[in-house]
Protein backbone atom coordinates (compact mmCIF):
# COMPACT_ATOMS: atom_id res chain seq x y z
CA UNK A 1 -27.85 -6.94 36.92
CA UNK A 2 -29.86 -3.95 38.57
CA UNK A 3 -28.75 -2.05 41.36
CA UNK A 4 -31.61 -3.80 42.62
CA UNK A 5 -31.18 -7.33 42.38
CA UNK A 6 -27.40 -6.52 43.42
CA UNK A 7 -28.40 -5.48 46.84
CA UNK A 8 -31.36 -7.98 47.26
CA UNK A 9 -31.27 -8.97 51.07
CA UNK A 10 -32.66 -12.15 52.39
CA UNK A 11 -35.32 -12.69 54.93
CA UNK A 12 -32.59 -12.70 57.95
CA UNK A 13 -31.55 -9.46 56.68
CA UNK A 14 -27.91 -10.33 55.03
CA UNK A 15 -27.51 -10.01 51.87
CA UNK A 16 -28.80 -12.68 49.31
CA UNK A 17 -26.22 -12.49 46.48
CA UNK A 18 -23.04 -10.39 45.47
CA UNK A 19 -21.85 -9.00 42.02
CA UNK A 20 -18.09 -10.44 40.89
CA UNK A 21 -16.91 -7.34 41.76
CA UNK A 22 -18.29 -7.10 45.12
CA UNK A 23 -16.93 -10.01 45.78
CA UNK A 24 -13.91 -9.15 44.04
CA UNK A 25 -13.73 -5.73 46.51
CA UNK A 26 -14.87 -7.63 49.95
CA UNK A 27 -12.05 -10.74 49.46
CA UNK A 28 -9.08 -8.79 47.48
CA UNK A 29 -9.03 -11.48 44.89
CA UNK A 30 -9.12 -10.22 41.30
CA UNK A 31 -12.17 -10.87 39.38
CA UNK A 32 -10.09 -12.79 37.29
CA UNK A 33 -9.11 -15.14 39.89
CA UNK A 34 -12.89 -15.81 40.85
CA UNK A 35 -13.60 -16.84 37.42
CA UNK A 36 -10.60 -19.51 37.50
CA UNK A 37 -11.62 -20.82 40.74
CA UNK A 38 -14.82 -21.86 39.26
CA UNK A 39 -13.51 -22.84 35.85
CA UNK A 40 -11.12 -25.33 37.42
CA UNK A 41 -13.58 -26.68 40.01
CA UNK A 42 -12.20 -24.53 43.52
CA UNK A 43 -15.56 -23.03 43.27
CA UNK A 44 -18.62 -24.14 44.06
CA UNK A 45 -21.43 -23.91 41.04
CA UNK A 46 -22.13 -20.11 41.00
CA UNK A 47 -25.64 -18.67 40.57
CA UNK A 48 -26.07 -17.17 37.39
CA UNK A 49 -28.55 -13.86 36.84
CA UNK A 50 -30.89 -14.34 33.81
CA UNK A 51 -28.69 -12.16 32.13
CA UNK A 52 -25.73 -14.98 32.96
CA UNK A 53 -23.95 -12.83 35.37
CA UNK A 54 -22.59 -14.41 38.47
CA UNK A 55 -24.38 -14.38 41.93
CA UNK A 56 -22.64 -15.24 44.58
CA UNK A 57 -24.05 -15.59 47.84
CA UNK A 58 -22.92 -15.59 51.61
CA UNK A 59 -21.82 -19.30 51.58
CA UNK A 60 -19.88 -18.49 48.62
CA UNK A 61 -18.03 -15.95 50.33
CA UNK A 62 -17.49 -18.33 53.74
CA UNK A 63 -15.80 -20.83 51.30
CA UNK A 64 -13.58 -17.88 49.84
CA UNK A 65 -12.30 -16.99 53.10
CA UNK A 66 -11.92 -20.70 53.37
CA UNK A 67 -9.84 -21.23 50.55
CA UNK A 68 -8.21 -18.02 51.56
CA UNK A 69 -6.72 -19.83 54.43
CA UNK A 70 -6.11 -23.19 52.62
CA UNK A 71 -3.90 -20.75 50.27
CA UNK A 72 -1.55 -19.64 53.01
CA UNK A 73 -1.07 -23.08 54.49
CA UNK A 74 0.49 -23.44 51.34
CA UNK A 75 -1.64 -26.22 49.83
CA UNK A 76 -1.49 -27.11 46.40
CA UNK A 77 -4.13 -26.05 44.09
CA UNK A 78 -4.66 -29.39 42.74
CA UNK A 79 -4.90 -30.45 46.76
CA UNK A 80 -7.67 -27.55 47.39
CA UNK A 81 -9.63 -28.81 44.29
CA UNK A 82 -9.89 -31.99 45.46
CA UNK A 83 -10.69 -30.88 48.14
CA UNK A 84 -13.73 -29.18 46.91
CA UNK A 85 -14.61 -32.09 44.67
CA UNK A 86 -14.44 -34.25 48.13
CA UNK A 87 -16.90 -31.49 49.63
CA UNK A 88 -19.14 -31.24 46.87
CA UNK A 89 -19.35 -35.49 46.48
CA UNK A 90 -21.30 -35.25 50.53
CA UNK A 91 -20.68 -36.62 53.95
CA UNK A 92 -18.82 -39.78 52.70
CA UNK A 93 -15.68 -38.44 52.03
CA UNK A 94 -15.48 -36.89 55.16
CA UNK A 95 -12.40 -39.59 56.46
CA UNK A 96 -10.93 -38.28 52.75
CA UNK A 97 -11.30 -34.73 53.73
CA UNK A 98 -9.73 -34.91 57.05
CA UNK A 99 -6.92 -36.99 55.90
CA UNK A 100 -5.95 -33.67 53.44
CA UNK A 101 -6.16 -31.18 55.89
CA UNK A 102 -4.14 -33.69 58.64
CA UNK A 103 -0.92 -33.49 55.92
CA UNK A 104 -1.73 -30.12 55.02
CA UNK A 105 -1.47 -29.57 59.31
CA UNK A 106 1.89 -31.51 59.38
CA UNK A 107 3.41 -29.12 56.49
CA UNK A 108 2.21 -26.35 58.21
CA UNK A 109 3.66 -27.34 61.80
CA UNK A 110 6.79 -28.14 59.62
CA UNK A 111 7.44 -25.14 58.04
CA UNK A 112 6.62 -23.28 61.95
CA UNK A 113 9.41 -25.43 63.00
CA UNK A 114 11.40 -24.54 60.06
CA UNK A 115 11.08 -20.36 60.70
CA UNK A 116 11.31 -20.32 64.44
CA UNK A 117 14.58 -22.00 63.83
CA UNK A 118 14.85 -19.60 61.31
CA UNK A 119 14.10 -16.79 63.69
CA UNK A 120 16.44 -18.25 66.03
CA UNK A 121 19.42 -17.31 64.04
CA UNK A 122 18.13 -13.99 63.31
CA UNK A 123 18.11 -13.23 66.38
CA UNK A 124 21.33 -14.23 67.44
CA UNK A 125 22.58 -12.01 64.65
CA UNK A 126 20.91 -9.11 65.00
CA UNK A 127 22.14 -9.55 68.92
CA UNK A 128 25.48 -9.84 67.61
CA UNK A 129 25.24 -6.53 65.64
CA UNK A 130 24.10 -4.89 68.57
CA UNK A 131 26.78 -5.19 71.17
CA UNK A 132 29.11 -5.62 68.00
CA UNK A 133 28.33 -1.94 67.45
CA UNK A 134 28.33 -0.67 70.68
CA UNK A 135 24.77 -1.14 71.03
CA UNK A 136 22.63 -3.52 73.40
CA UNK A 137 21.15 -6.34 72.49
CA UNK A 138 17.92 -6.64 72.50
């Protein structure tokens, strides 16, 4: 792809497509990683060049950052590919959609239960250590 096409805006002035590795650079995920989201199906279909090379465009990158966050909820992959699949099959699976990211919102407040507990105890020890050691606690 030319330097060119690679920085080819679109009419509301953002850009109109990135290179993998402009993508790769902007999200921190390895160009390999790209390339598996889309062979397994996390991906949306990718714009190809003439030349085959990938094109991805703004709404490629707003799904990214969404499967970015899906990632640290701690979702399955298989989960986030249905997911997608759900997305990609339209507005019918919506009840299907929300029902994933409901449990996915219970294991999340689960696990936020789970380390201020955690936390808790921490705390207490490192409180412990302080006065323990002559210190105060904090």
């Amino acid at each position: 792809m030319s330097v060119i096409a690679s920085t080819a805006t679109s009419t509301n002035g953002t850009r109109a497509y990135y290179t993998i590795s402009e993508v790769a650079a902007l999200t921190g995920l390895s160009a390999h990683t790209l390339r598996w989201y889309e062979r397994i199906g996390l991906m949306p279909h990718v714009d190809r060049s003439h030349t085959g090379q990938r094109r991805f465009t703004e709404g490629d990158l707003g799904w990214l950052g969404f499967v970015g966050k899906l990632r640290l909820t701690g979702m399955p992959v298989a989960d986030m590919v249905r997911y997608a699949e759900l997305v990609r099959e339209g507005d019918h699976t919506r009840d299907a959609r929300r029902e994933l990211l409901e449990n996915t919102r219970r294991d999340v407040l689960s696990r936020i239960t789970e380390l201020q507990d955690t936390l808790a105890v921490l705390d207490i020890k490192i409180s412990h250590y302080g006065t323990a050691c002559g210190g105060t606690s904090s």
